[in-house]
C-alpha atoms as a PDB file:
ATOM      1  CA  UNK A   1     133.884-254.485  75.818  1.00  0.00           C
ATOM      2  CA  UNK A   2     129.493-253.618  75.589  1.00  0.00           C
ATOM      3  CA  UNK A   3     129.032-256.843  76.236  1.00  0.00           C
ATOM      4  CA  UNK A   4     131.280-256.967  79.388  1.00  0.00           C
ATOM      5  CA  UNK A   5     129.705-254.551  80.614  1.00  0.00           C
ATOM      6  CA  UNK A   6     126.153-255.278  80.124  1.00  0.00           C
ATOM      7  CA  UNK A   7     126.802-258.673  81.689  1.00  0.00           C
ATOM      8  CA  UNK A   8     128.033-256.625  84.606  1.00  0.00           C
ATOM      9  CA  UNK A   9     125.147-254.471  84.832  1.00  0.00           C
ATOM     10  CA  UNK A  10     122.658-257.292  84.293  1.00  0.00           C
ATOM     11  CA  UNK A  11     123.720-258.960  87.329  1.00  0.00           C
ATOM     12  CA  UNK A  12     121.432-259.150  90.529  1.00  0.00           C
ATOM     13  CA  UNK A  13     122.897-257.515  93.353  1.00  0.00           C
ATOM     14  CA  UNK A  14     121.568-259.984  95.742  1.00  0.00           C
ATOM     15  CA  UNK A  15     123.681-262.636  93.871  1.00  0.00           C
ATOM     16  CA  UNK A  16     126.952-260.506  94.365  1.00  0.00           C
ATOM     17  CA  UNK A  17     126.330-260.278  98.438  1.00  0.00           C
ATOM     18  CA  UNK A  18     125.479-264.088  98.677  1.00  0.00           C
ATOM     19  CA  UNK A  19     128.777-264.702  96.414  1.00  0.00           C
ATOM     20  CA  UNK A  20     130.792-262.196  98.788  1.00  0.00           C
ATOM     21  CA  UNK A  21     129.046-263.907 101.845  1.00  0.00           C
ATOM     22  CA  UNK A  22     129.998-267.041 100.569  1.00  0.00           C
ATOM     23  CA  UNK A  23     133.713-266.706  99.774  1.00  0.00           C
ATOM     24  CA  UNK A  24     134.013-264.459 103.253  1.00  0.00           C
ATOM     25  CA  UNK A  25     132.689-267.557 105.222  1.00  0.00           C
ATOM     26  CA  UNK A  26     135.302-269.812 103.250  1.00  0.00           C
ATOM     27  CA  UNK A  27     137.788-267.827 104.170  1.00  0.00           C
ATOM     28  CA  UNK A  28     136.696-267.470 107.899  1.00  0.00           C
ATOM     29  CA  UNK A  29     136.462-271.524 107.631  1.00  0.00           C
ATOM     30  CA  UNK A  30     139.572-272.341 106.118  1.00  0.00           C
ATOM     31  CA  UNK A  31     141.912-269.768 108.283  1.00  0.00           C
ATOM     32  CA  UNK A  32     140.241-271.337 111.514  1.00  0.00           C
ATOM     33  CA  UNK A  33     141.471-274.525 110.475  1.00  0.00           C
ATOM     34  CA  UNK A  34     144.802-273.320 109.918  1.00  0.00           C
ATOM     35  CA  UNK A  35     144.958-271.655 113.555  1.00  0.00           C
ATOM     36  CA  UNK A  36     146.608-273.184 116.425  1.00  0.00           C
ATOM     37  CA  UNK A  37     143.375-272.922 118.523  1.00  0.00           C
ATOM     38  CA  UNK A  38     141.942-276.651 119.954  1.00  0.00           C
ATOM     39  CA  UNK A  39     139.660-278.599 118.091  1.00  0.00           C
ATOM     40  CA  UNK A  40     137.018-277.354 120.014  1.00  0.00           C
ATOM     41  CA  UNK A  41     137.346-274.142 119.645  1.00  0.00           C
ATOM     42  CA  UNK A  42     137.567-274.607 115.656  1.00  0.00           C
ATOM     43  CA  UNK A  43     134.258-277.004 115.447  1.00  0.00           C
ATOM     44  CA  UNK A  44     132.663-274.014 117.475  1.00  0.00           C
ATOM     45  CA  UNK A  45     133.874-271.512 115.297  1.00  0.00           C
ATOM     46  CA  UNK A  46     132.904-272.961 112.229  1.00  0.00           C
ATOM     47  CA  UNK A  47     129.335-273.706 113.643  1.00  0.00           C
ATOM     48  CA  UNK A  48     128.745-269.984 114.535  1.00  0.00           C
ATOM     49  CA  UNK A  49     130.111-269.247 110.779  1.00  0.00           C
ATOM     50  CA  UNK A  50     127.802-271.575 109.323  1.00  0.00           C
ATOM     51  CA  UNK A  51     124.725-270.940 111.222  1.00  0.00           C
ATOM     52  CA  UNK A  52     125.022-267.383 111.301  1.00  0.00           C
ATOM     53  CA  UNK A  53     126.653-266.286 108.018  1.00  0.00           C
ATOM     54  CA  UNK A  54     126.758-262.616 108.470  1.00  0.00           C
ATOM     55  CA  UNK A  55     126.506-262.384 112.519  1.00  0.00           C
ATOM     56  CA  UNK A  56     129.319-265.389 112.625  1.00  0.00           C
ATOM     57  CA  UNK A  57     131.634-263.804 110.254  1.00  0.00           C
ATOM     58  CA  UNK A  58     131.858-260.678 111.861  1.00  0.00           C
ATOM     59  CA  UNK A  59     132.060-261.900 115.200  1.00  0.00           C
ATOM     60  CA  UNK A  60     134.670-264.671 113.950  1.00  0.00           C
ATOM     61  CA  UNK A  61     136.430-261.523 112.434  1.00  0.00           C
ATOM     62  CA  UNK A  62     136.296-259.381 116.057  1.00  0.00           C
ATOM     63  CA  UNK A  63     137.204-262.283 118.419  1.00  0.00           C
ATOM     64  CA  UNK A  64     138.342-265.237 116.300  1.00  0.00           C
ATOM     65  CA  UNK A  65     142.142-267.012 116.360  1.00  0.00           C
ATOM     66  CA  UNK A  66     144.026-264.969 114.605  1.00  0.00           C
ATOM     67  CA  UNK A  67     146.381-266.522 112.000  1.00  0.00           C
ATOM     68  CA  UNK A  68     148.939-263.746 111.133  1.00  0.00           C
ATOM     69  CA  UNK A  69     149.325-263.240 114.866  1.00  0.00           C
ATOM     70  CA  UNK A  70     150.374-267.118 116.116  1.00  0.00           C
ATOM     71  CA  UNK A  71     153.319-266.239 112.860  1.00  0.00           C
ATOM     72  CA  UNK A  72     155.033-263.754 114.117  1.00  0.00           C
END
């Protein structure tokens, strides 16, 4: 269990956020492409994601197609 736990404390926090960053612009990505929005609307979507990771995804998470919603 030490060593666990020591590999947990010996990570770099800056590696966590880019991991989180990473995985929350995957997820951003892959639920625009499951939204009924146009084409166009998903290739711009994805390009604000991409080019501006942490702007893009919250923006994206404000105003973006919403999956659950087109469900219901």
């Amino acid at each position: 269990m030490n060593a666990a736990l020591d590999w947990a404390a010996a990570l770099d926090p800056r590696l966590v956020l880019l991991a989180l960053l990473v995985a929350l612009n995957l997820w951003a990505t892959g639920i625009t492409a499951l939204s009924r929005a146009p084409r166009r609307e998903k290739v711009l979507w994805v390009a604000v994601i991409f080019l501006c990771p942490i702007v893009g995804s919250v923006l994206w998470f404000v105003f973006g197609p919403k999956l659950w919603a087109e469900r219901r």
